[in-house]
Protein backbone atom coordinates (compact mmCIF):
# COMPACT_ATOMS: atom_id res chain seq x y z
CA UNK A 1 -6.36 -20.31 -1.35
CA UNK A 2 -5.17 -23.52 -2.83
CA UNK A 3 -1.47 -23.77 -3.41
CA UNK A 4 -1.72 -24.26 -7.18
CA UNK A 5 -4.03 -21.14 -7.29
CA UNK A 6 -1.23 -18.74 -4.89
CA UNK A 7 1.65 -20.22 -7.18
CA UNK A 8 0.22 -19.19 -10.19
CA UNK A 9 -0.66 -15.80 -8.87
CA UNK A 10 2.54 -14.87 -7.52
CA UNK A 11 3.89 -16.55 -11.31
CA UNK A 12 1.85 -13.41 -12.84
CA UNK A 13 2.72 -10.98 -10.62
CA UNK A 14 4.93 -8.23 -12.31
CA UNK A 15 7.32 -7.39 -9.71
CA UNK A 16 8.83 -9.98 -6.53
CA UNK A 17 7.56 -8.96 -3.70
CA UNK A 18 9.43 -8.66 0.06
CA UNK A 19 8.10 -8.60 3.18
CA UNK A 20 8.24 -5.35 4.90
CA UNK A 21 6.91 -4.67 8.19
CA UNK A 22 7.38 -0.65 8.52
CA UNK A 23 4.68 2.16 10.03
CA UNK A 24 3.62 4.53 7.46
CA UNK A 25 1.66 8.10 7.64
CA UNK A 26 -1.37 7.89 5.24
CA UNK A 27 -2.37 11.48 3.86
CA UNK A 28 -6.17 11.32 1.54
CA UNK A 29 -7.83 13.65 0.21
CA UNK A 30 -11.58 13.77 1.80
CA UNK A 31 -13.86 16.33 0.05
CA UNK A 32 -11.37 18.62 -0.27
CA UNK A 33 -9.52 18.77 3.20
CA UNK A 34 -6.85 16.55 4.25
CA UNK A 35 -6.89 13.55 6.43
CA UNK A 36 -4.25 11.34 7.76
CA UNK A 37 -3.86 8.14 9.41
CA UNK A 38 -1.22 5.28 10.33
CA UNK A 39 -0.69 2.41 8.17
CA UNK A 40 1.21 -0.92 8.32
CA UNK A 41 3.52 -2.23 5.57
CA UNK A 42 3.44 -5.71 4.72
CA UNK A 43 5.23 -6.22 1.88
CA UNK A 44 6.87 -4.10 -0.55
CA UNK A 45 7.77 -4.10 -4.39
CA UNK A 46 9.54 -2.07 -7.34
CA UNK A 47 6.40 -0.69 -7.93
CA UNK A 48 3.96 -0.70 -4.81
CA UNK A 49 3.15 -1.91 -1.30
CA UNK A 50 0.44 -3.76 0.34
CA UNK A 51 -0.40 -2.16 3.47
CA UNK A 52 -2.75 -2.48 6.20
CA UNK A 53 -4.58 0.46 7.79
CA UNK A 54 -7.67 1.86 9.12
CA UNK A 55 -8.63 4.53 6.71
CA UNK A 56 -11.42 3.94 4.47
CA UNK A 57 -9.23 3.61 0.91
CA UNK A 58 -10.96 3.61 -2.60
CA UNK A 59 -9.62 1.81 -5.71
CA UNK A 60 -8.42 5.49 -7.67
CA UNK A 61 -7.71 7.21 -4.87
CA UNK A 62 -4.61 9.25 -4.52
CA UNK A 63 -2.48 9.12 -1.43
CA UNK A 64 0.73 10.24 -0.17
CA UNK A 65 2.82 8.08 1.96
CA UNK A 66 5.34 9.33 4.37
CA UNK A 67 7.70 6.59 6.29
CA UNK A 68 8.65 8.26 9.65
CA UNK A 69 11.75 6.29 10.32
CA UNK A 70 13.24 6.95 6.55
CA UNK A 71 14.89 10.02 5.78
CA UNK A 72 13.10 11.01 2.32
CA UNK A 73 10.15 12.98 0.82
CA UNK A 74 6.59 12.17 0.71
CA UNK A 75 5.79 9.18 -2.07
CA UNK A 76 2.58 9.93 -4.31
CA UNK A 77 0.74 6.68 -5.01
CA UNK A 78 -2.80 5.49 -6.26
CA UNK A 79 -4.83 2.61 -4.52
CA UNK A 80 -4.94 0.18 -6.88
CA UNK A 81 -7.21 -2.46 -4.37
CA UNK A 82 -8.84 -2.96 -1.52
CA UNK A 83 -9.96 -5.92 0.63
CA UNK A 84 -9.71 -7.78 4.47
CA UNK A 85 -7.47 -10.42 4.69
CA UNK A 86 -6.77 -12.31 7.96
CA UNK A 87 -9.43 -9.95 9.83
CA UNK A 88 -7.95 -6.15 8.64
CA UNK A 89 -8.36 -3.72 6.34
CA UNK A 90 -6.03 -3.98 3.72
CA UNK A 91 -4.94 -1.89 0.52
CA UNK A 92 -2.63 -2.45 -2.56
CA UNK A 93 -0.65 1.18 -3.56
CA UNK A 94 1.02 1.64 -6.67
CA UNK A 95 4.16 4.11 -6.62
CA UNK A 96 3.55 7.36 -8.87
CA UNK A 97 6.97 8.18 -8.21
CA UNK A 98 10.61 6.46 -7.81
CA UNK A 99 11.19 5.67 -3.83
CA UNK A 100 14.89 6.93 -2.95
């Protein structure tokens, strides 16, 4: 991506965004049983994370996120996108709920 096109992406972005490297338990929904996997933070915001992980995410999906290491209750979120970047499988999340 060209500099001029990341500058004026991060520009439109609603929240700053900080990098966040933390290891994150993944709970989906898959025809009606649940399923869980690890994920990777890689940078968080006010309102959502960008994550990388190995579970096959859809744009709409719901998804509860649980952060081992933090002392605090599960956080509901919704994929908002999906994509590889630098070889992985990453996903955007958008927080249904406040983070403590």
């Amino acid at each position: 991506m060209q500099a001029s096109a990341t500058k004026a992406l991060i520009e439109r972005r609603r929240c700053h965004r900080t990098p966040v490297k933390l290891l994150m338990i993944l709970t989906v929904d898959v025809e009606g049983s649940p399923l869980s996997g690890s994920a990777d933070s890689l940078d968080f915001s006010a309102i959502g994370a960008r994550i990388r992980t190995t579970l096959g995410l859809s744009p709409g999906q719901s998804v509860n996120v649980l952060v081992p290491d933090k002392k605090s209750d599960e956080v509901s979120c919704r994929v908002v996108w999906v994509g590889a970047q630098e070889g992985a499988r990453q996903a955007g999340l958008e927080f249904l709920s406040r983070l403590d």
